[in-house]
N, C-alpha and C. Protein backbone atom coordinates (compact mmCIF):
# COMPACT_ATOMS: atom_id res chain seq x y z
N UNK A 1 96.23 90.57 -32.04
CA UNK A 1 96.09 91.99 -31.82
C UNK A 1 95.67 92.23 -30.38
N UNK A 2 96.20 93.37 -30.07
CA UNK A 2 95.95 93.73 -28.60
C UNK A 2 95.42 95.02 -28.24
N UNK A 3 94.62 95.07 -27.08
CA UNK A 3 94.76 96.46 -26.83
C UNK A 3 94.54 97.09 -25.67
N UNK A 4 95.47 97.95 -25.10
CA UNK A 4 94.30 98.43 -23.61
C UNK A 4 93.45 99.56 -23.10
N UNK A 5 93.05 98.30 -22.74
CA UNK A 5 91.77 99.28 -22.06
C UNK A 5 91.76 99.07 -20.73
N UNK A 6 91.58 99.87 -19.70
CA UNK A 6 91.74 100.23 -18.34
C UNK A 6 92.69 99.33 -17.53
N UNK A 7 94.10 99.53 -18.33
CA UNK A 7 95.13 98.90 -17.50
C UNK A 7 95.03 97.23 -17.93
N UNK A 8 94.11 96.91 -18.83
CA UNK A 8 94.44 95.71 -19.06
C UNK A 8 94.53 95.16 -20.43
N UNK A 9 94.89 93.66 -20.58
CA UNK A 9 95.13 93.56 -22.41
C UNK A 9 93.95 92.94 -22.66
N UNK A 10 93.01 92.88 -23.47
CA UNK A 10 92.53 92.39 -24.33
C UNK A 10 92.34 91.95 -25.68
N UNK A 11 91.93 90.67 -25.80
CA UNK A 11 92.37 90.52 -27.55
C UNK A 11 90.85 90.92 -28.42
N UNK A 12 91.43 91.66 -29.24
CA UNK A 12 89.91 91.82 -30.44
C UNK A 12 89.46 90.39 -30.50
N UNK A 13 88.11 91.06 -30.35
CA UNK A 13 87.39 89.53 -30.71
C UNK A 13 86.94 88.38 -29.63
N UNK A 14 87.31 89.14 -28.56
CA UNK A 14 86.84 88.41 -27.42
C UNK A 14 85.25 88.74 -26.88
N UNK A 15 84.23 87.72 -26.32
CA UNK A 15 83.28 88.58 -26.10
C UNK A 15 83.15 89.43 -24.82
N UNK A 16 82.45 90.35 -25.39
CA UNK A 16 81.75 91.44 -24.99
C UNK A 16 80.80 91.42 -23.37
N UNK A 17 81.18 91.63 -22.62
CA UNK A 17 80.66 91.41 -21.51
C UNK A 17 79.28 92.03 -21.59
N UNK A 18 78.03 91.08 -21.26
CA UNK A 18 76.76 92.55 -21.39
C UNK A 18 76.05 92.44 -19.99
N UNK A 19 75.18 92.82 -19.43
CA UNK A 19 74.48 92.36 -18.46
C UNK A 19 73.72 91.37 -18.36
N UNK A 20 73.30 90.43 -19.57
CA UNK A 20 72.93 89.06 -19.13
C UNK A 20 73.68 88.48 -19.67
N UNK A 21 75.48 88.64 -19.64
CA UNK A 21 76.54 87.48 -19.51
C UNK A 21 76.24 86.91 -18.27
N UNK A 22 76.24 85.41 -18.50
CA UNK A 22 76.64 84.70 -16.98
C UNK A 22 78.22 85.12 -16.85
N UNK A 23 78.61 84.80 -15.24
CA UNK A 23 79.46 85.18 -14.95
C UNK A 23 80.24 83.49 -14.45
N UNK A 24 80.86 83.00 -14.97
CA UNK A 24 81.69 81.67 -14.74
C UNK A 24 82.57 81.72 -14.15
N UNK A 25 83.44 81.69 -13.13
CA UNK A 25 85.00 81.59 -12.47
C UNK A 25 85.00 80.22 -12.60
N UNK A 26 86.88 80.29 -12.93
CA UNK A 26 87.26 78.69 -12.53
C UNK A 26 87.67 78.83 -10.71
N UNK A 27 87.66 77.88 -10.43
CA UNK A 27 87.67 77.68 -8.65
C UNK A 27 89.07 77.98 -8.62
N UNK A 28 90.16 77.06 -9.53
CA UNK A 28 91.61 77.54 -8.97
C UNK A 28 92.18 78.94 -8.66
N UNK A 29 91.54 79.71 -10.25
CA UNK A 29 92.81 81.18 -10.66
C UNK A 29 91.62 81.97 -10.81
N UNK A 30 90.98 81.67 -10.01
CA UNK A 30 89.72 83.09 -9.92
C UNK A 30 89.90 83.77 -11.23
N UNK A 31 89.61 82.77 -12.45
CA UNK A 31 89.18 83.98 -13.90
C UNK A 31 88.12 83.23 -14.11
N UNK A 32 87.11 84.25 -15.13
CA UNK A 32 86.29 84.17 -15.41
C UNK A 32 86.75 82.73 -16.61
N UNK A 33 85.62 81.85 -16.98
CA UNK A 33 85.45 80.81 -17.78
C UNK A 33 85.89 81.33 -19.47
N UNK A 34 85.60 82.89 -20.00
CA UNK A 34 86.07 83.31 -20.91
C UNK A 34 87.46 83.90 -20.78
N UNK A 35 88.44 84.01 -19.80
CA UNK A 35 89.45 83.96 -19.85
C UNK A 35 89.43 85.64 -19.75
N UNK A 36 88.22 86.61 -19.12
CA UNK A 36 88.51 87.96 -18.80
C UNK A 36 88.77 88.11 -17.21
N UNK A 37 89.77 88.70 -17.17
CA UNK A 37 90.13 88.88 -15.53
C UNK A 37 88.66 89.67 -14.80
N UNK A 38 88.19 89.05 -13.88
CA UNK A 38 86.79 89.95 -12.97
C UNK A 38 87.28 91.41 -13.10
N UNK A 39 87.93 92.01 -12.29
CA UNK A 39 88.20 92.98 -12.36
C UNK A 39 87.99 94.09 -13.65
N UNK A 40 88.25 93.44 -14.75
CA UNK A 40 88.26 93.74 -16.36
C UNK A 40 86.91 93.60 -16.28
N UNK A 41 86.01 92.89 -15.66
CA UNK A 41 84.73 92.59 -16.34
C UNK A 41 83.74 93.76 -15.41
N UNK A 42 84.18 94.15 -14.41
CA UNK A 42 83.11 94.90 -13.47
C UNK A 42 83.69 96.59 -14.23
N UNK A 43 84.68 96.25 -14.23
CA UNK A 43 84.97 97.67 -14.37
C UNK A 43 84.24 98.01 -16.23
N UNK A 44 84.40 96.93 -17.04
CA UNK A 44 83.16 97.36 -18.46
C UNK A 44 81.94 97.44 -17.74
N UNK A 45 81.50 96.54 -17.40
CA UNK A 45 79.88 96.17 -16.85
C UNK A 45 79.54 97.93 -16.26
N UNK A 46 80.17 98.64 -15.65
CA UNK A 46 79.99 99.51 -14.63
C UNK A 46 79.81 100.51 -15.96
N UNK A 47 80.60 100.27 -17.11
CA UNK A 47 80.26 101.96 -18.21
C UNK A 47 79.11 101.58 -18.93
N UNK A 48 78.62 99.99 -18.55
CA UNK A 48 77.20 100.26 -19.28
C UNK A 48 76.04 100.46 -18.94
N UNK A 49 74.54 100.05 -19.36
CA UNK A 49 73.78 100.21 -18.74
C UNK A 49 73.31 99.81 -17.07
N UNK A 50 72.41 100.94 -16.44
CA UNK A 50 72.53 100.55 -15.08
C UNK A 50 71.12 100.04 -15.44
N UNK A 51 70.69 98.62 -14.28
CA UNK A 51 69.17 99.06 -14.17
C UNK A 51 68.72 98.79 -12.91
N UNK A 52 67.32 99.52 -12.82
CA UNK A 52 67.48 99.73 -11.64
C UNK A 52 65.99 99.02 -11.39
N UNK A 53 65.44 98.79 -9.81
CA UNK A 53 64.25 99.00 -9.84
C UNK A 53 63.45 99.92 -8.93
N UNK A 54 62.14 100.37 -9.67
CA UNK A 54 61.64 101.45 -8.89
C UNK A 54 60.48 100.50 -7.99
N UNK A 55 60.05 101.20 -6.70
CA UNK A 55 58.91 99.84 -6.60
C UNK A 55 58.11 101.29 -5.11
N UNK A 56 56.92 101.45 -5.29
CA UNK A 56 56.11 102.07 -4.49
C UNK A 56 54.77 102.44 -4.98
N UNK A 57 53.85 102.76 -4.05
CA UNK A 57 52.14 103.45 -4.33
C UNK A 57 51.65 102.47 -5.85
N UNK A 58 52.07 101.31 -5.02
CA UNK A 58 51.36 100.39 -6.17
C UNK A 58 51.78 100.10 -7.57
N UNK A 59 52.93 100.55 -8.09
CA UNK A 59 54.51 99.96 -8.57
C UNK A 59 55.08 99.40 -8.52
N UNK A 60 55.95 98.28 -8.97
CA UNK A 60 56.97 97.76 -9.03
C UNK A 60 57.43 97.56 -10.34
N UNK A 61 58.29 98.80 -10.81
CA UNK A 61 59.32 98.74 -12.01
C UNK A 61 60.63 98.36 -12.50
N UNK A 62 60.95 97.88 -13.44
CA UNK A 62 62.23 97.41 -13.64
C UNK A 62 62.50 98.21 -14.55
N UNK A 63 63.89 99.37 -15.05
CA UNK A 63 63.68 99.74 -15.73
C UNK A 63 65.40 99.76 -16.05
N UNK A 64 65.66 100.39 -17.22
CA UNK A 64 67.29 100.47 -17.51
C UNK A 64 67.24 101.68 -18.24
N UNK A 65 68.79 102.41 -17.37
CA UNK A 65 69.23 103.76 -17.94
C UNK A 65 70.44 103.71 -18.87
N UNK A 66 70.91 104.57 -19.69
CA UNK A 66 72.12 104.35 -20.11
C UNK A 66 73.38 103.98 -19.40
N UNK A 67 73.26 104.81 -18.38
CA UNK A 67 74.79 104.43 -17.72
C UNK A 67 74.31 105.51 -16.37
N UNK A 68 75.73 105.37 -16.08
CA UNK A 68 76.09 106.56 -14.15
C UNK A 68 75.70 108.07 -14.60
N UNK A 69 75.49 108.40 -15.79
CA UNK A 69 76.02 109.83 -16.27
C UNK A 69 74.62 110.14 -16.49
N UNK A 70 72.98 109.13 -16.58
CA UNK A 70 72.01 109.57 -16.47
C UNK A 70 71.59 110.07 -15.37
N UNK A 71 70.12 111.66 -15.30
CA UNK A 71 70.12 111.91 -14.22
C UNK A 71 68.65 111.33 -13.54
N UNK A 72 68.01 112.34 -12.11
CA UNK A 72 67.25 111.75 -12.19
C UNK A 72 65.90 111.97 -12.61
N UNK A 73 66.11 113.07 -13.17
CA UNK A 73 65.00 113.64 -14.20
C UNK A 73 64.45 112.16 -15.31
N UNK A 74 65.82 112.15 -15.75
CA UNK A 74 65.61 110.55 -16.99
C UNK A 74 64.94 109.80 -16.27
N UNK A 75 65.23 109.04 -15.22
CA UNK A 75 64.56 108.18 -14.16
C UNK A 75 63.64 108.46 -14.27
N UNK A 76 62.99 109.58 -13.88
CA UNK A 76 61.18 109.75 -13.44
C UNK A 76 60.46 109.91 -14.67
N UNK A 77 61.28 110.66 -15.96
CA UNK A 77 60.73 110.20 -17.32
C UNK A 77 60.57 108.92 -17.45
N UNK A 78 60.74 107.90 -17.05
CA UNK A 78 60.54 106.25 -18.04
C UNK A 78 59.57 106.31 -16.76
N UNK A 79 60.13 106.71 -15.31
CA UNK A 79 58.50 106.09 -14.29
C UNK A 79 57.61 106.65 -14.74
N UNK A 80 57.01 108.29 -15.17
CA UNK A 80 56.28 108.69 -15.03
C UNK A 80 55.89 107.74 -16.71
N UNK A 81 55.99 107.41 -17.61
CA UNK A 81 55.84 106.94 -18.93
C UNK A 81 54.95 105.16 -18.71
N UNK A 82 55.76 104.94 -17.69
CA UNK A 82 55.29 103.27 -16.94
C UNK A 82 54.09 103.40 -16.14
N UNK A 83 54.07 104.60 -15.29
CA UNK A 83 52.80 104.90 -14.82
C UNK A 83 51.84 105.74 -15.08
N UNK A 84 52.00 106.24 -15.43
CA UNK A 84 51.00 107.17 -16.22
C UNK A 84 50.80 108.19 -15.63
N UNK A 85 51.71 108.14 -14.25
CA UNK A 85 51.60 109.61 -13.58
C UNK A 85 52.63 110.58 -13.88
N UNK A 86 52.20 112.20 -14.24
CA UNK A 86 53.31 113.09 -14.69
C UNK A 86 54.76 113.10 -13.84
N UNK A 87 55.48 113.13 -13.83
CA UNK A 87 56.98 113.25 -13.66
C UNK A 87 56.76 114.63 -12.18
N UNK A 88 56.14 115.38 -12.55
CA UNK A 88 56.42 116.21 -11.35
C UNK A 88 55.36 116.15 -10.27
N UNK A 89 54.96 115.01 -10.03
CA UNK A 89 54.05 114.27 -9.16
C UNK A 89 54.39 113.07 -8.42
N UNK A 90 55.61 112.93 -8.89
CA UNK A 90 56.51 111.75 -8.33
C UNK A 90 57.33 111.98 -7.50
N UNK A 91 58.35 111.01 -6.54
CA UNK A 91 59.40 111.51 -5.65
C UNK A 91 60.19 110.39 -5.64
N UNK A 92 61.13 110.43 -5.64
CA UNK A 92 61.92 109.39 -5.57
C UNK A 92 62.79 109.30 -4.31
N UNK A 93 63.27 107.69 -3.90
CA UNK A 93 64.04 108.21 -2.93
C UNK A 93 64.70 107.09 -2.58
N UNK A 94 66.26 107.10 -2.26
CA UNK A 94 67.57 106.72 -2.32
C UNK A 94 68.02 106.34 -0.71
N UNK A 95 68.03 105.58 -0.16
CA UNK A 95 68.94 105.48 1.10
C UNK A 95 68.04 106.11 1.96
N UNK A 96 66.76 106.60 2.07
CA UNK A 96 65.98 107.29 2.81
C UNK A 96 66.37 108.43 2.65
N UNK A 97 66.88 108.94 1.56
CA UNK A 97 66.56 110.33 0.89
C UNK A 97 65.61 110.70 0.06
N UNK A 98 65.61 111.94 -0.41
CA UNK A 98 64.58 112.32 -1.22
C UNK A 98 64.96 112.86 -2.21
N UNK A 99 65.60 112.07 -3.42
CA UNK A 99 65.66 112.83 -4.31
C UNK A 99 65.20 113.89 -5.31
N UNK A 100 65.60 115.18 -4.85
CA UNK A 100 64.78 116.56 -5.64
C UNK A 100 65.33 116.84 -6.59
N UNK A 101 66.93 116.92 -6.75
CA UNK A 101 67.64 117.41 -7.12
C UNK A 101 67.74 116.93 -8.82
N UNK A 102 66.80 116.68 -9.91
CA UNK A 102 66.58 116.41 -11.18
C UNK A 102 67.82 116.54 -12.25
N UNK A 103 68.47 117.43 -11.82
CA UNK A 103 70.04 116.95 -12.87
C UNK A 103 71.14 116.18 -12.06
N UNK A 104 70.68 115.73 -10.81
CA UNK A 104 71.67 114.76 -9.84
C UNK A 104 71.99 113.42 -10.96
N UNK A 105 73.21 113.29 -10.94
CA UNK A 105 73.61 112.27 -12.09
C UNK A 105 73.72 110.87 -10.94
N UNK A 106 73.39 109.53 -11.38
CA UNK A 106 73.47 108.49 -10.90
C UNK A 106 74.69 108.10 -10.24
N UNK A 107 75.62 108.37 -10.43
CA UNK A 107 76.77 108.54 -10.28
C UNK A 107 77.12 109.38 -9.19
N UNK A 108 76.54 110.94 -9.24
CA UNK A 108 76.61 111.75 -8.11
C UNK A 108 75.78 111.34 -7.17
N UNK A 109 75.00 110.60 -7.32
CA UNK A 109 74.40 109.88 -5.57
C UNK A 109 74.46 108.77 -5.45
N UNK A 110 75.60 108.08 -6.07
CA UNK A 110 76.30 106.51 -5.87
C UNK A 110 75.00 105.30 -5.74
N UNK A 111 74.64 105.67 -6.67
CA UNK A 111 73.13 104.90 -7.31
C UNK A 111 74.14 103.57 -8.04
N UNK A 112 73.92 102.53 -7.90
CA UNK A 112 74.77 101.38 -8.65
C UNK A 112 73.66 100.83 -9.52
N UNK A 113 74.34 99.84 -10.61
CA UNK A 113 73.19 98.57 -10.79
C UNK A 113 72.51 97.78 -9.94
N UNK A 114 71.09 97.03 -10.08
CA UNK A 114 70.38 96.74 -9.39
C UNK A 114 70.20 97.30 -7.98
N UNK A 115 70.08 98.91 -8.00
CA UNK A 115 69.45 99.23 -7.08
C UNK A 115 68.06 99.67 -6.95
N UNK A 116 67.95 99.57 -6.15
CA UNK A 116 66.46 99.52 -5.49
C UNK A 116 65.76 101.23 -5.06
N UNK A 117 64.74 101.92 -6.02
CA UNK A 117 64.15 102.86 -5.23
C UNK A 117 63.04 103.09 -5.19
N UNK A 118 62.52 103.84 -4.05
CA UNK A 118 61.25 103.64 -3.56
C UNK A 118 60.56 104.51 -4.02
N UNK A 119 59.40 104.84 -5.00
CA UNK A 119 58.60 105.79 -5.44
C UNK A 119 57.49 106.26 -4.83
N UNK A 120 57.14 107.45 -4.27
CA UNK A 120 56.34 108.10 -3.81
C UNK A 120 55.38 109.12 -4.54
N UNK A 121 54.32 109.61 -4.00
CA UNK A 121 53.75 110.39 -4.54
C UNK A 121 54.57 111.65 -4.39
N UNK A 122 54.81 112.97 -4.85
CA UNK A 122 55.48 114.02 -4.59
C UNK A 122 54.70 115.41 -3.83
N UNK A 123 55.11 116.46 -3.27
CA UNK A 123 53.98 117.03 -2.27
C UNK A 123 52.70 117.70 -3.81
N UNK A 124 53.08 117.88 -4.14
CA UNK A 124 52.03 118.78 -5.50
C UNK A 124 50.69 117.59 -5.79
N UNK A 125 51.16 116.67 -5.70
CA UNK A 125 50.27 115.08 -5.58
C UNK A 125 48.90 115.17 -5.34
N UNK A 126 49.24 115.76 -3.68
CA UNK A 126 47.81 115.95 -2.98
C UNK A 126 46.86 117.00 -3.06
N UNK A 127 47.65 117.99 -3.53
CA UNK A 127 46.77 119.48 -4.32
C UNK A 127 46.21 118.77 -5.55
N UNK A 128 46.53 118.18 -6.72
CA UNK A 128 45.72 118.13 -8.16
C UNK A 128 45.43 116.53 -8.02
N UNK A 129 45.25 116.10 -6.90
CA UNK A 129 44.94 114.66 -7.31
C UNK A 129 43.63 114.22 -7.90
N UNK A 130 42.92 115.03 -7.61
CA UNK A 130 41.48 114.80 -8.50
C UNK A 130 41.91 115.10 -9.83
N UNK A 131 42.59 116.19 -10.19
CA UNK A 131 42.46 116.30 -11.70
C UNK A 131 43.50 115.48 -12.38
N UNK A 132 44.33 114.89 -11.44
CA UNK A 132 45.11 113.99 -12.22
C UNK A 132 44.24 112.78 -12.46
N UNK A 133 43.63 112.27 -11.34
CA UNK A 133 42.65 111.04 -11.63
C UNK A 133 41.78 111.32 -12.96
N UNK A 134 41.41 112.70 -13.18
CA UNK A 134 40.54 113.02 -14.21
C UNK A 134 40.85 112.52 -15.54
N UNK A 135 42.03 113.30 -15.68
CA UNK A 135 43.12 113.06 -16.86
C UNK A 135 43.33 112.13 -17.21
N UNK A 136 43.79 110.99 -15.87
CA UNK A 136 44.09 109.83 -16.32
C UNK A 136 43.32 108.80 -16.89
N UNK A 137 41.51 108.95 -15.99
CA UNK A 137 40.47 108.86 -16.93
C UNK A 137 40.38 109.09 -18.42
N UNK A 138 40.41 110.45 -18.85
CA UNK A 138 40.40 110.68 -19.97
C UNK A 138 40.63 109.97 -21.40
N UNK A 139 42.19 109.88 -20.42
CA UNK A 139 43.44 109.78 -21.25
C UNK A 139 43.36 108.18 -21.91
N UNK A 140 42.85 107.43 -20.56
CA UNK A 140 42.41 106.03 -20.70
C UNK A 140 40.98 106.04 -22.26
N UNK A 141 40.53 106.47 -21.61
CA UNK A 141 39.55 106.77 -23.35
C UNK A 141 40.16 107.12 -24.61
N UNK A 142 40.54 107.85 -24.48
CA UNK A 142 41.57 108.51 -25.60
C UNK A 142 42.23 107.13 -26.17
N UNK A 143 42.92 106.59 -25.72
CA UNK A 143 43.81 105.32 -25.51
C UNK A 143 42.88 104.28 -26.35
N UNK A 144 41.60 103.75 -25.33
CA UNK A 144 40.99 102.93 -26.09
C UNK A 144 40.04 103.54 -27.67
N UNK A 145 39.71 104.91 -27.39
CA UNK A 145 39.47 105.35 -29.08
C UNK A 145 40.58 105.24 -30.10
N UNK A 146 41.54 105.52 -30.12
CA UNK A 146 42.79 105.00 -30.60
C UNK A 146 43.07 103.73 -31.32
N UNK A 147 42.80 102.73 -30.53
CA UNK A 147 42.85 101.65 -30.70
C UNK A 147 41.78 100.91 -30.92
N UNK A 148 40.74 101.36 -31.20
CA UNK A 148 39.66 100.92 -31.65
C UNK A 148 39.15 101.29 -33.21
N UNK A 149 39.59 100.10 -34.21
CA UNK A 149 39.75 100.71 -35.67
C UNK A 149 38.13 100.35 -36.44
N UNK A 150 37.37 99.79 -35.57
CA UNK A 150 36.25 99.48 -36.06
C UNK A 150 35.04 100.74 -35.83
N UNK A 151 35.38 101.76 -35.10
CA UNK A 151 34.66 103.04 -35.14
C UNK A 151 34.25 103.99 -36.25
N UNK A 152 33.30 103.88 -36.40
CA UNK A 152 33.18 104.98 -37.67
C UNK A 152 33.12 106.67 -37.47
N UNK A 153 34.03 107.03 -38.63
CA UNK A 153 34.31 108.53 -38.56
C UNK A 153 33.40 109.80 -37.32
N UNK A 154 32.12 109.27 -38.05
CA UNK A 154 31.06 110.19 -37.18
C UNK A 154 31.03 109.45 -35.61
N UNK A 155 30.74 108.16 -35.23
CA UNK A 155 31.10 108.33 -33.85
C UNK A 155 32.14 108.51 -33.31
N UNK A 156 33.67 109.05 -34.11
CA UNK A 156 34.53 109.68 -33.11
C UNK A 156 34.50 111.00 -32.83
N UNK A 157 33.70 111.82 -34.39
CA UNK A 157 33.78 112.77 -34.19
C UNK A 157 32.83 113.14 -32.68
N UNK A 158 31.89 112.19 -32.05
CA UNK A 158 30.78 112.33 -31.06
C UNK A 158 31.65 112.24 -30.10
N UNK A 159 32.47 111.16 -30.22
CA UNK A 159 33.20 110.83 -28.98
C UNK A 159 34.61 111.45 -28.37
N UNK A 160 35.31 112.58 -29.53
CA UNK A 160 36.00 113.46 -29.23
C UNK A 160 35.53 114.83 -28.77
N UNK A 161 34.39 114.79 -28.97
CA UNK A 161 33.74 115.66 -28.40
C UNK A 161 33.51 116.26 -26.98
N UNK A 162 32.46 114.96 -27.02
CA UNK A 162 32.42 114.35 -25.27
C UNK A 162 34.10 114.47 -24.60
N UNK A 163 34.97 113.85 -25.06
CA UNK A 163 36.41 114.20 -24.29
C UNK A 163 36.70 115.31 -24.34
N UNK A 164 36.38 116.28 -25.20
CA UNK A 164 36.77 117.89 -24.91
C UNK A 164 36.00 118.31 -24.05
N UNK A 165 34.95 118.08 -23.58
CA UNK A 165 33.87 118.57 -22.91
C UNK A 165 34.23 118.37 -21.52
N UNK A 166 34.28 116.96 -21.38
CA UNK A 166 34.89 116.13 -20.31
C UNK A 166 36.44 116.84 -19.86
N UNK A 167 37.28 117.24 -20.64
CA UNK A 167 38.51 117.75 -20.08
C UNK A 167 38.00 119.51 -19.84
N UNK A 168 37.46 120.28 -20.76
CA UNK A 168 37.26 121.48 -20.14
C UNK A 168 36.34 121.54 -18.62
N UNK A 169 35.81 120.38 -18.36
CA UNK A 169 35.46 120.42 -16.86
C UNK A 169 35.93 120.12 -15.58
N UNK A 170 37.65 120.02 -16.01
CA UNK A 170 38.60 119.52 -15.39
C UNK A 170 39.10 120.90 -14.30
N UNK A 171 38.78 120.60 -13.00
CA UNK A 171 39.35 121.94 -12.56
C UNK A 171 40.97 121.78 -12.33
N UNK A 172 41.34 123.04 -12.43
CA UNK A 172 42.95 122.67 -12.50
C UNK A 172 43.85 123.87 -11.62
N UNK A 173 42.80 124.55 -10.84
CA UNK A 173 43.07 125.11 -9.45
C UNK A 173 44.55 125.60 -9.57
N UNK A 174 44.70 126.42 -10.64
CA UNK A 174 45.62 126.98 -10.98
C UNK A 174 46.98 126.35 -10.85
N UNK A 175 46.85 125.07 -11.16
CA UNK A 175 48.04 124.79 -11.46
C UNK A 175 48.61 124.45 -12.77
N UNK A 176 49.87 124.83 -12.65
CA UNK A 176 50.69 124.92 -14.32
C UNK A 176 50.69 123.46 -15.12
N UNK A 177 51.03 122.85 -14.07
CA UNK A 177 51.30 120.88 -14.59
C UNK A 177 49.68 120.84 -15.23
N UNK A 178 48.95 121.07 -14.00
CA UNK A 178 47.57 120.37 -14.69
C UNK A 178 47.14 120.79 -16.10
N UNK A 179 47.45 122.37 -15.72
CA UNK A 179 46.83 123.04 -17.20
C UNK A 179 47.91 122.92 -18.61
N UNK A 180 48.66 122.79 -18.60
CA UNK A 180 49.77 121.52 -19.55
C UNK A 180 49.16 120.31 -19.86
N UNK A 181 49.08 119.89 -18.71
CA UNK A 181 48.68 118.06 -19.36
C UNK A 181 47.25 118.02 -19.91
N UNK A 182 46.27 119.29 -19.05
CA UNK A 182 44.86 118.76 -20.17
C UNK A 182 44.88 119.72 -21.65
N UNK A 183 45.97 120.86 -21.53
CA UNK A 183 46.23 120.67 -22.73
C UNK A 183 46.90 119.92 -24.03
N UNK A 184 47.42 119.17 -23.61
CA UNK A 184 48.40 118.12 -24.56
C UNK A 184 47.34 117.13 -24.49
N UNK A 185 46.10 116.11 -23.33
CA UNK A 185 45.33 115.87 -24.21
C UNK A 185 44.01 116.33 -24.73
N UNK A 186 43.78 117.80 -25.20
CA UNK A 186 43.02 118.53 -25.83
C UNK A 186 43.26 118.42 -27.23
N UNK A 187 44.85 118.58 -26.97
CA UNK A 187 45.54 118.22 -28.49
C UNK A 187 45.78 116.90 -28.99
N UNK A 188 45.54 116.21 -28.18
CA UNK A 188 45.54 114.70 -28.54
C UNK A 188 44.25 114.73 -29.05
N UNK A 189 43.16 114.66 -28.45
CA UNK A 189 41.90 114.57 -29.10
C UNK A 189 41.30 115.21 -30.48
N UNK A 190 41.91 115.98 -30.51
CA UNK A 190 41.51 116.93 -31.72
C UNK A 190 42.58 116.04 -32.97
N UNK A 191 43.96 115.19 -32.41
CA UNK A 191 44.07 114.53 -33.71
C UNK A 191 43.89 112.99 -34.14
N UNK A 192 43.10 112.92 -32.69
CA UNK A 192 42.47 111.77 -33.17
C UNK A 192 41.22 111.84 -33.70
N UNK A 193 40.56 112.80 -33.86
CA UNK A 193 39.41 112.94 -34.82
C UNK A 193 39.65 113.42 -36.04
N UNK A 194 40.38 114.29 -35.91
CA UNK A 194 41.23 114.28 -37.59
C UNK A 194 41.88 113.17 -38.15
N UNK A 195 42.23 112.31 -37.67
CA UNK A 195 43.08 111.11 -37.82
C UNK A 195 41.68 110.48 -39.33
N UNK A 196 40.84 110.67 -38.95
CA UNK A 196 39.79 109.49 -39.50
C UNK A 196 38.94 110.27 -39.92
């Protein structure tokens, strides 16, 4: 059985090129050791996942997107998730650009596999950086109450406390991000004391 796909034949049942296929040529007829023409193999490799790495301000990430058609909003979702810093506190940047542009598809700024970008802080950074440090404090507690199953009921209820207390003293100098994130963990705290 045959079939094509991008101008070429393949037989069902051949494998599947993934990103940790080794890549084998014979020396004579420049094909690959599984008998897929290169050409056939870059051009699959290219509709699948890209990955990339991010690496700055004390980072270095490896991370993988679906494909060219992710943007770079997705991107700074998995950084900001790896670092613990919010997504619109970040900057990314390409060829010594600056990517702003959050529905820019990988593809539309000829972003390939294994490329390389440099993560920065973003300008909003240096306005809430105390209350992000705050948060991230917090949040770090939160984290280890969580995961701490040997606590009894009444000292979380003490110790969710103290974190509400601790986040309503969070100044957040009117900004929207900040006052979002110490509300989501306001609401975190409140169900981790219900939790138990």
């Amino acid at each position: 059985f045959f079939a094509w796909l991008l101008g070429h034949v393949i037989r069902f049942g051949s494998p599947v090129p993934s990103p940790d296929h080794t890549v084998l040529y014979c020396t004579k007829t420049k094909q690959r050791a599984d008998g897929m023409p290169p050409a056939l193999f870059r051009k699959l490799f290219q509709m699948g996942e890209i990955r990339l790495r991010v690496a700055g301000i004390g980072f270095d990430i490896q991370l993988s997107v679906p494909g060219p058609s992710s943007t770079i909003a997705d991107v700074l979702t998995i950084v900001a998730d790896e670092t613990k810093i919010p997504a619109p506190y970040l900057l990314l940047l390409f060829r010594g650009k600056k990517l702003t542009d959050g529905d820019a598809t990988l593809a539309d700024l000829k972003v390939k596999d294994r490329t390389r970008l440099m993560l920065l802080h973003g300008p909003e950074y240096g306005n809430d950086k105390a209350g992000i440090e705050a948060l991230q404090a917090v949040n770090k507690e939160l984290d280890d109450l969580e995961s701490d199953e040997s606590i009894t009921a009444k000292v979380i209820d003490e110790m969710v406390t103290r974190t509400c207390i601790k986040l309503d003293n969070i100044d957040v100098s009117g900004s929207e991000t900040l006052r979002k994130l110490r509300r989501e963990a306001l609401h975190r705290a409140h169900e981790i004391g219900e939790k138990r």
